[in-house]
C-alpha atoms as a PDB file:
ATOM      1  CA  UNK A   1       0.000   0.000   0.000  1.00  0.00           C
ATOM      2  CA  UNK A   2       1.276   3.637  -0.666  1.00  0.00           C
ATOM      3  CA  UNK A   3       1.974   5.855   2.027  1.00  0.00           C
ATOM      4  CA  UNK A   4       1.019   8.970  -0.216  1.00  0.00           C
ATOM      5  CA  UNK A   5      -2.674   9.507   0.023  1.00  0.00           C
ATOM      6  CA  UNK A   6      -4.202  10.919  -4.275  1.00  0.00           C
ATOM      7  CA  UNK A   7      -7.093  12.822  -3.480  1.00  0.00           C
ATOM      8  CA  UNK A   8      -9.411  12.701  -6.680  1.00  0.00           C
ATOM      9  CA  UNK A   9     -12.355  14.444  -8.498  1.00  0.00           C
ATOM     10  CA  UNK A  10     -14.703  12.010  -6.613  1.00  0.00           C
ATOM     11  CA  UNK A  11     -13.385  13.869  -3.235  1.00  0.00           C
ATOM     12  CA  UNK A  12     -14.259  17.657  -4.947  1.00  0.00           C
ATOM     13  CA  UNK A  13     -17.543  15.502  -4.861  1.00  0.00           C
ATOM     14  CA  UNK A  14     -17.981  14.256  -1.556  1.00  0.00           C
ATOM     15  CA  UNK A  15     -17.383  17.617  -0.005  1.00  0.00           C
ATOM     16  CA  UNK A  16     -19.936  18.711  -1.622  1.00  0.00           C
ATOM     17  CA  UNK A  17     -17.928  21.300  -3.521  1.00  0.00           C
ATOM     18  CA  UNK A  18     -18.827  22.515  -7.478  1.00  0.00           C
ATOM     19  CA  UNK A  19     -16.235  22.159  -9.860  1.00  0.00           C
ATOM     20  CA  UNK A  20     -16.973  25.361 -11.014  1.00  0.00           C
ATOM     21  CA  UNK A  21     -15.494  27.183  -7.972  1.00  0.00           C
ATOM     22  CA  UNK A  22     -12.376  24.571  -7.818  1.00  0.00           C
ATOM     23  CA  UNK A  23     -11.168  25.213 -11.276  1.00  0.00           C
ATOM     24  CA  UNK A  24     -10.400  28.743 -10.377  1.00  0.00           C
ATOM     25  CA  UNK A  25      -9.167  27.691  -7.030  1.00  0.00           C
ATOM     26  CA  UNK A  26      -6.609  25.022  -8.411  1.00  0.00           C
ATOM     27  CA  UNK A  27      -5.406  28.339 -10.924  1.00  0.00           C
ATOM     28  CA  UNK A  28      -5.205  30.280  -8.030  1.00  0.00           C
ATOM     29  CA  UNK A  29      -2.841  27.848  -5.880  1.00  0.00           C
ATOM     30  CA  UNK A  30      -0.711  27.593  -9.323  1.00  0.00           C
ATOM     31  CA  UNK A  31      -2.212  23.523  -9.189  1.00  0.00           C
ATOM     32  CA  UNK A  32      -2.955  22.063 -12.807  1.00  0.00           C
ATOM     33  CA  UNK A  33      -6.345  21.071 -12.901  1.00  0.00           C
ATOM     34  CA  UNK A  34      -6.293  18.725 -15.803  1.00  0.00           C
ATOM     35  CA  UNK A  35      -3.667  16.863 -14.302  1.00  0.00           C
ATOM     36  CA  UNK A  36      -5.622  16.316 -11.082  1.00  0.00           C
ATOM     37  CA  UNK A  37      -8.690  15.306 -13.270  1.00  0.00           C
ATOM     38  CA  UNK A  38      -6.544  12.836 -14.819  1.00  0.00           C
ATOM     39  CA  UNK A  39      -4.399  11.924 -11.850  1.00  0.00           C
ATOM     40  CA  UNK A  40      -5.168  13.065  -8.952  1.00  0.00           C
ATOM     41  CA  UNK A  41      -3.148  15.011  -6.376  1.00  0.00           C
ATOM     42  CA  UNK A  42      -0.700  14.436  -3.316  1.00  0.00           C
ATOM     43  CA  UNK A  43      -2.970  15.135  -0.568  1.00  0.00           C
ATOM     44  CA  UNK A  44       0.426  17.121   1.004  1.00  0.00           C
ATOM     45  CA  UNK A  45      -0.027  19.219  -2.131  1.00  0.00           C
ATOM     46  CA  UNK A  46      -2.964  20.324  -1.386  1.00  0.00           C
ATOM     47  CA  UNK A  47      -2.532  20.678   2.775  1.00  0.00           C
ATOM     48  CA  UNK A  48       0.197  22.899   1.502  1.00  0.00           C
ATOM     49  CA  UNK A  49      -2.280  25.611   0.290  1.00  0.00           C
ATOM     50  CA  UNK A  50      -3.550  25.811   3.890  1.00  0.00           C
ATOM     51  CA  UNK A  51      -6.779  25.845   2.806  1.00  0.00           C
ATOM     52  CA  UNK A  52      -9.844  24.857   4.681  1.00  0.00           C
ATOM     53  CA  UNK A  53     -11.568  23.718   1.231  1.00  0.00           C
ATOM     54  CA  UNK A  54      -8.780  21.617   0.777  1.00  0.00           C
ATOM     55  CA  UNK A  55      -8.044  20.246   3.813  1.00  0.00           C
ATOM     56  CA  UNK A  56     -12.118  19.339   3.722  1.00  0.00           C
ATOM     57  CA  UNK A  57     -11.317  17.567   0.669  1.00  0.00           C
ATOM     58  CA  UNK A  58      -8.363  15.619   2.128  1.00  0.00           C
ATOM     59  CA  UNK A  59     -10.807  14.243   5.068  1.00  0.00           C
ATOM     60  CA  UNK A  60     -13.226  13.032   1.885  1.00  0.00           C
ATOM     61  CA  UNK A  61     -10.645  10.914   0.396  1.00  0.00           C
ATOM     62  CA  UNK A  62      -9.482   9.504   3.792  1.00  0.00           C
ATOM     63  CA  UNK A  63     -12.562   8.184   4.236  1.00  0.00           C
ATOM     64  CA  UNK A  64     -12.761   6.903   0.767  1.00  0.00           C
ATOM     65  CA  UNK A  65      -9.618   5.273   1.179  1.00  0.00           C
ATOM     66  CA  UNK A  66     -11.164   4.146   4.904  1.00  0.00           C
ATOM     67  CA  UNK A  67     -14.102   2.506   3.209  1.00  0.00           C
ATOM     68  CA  UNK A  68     -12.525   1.155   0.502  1.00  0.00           C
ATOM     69  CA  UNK A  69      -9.430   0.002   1.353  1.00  0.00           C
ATOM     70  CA  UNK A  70      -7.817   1.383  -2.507  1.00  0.00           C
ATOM     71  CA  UNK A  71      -5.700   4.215  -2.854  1.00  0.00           C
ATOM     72  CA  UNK A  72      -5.025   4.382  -6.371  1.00  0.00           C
END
């Protein structure tokens, strides 16, 4: 199992946050969105922005990896 926890689109999801608003954000934070669309992001990428959106998103895919077990 890898130690580095991707947080994914699904996650924008489960916080219950719009794409709309996190394309801008992600531009903002000088992030590439269509590489986290694609990939997916180190979740110490985005706890580096200090954000409380992100760090909201972080808890979403902990628990996704909690429930499911899969990390990539």
């Amino acid at each position: 199992m890898s130690e580095t926890l991707i947080v994914r689109a699904e996650d924008i999801r489960a916080a219950r946050l719009c794409f709309q608003g996190a394309r801008p954000w992600f531009r903002r934070h000088g992030l590439d969105w269509q590489a986290f669309l694609a990939e997916g992001l180190p979740a110490e990428v985005l706890a580096a922005t200090g954000d409380a959106l992100a760090l909201r998103v972080i808890a979403e895919a902990e628990k996704r990896i909690a429930r499911t077990g899969i990390e990539d």
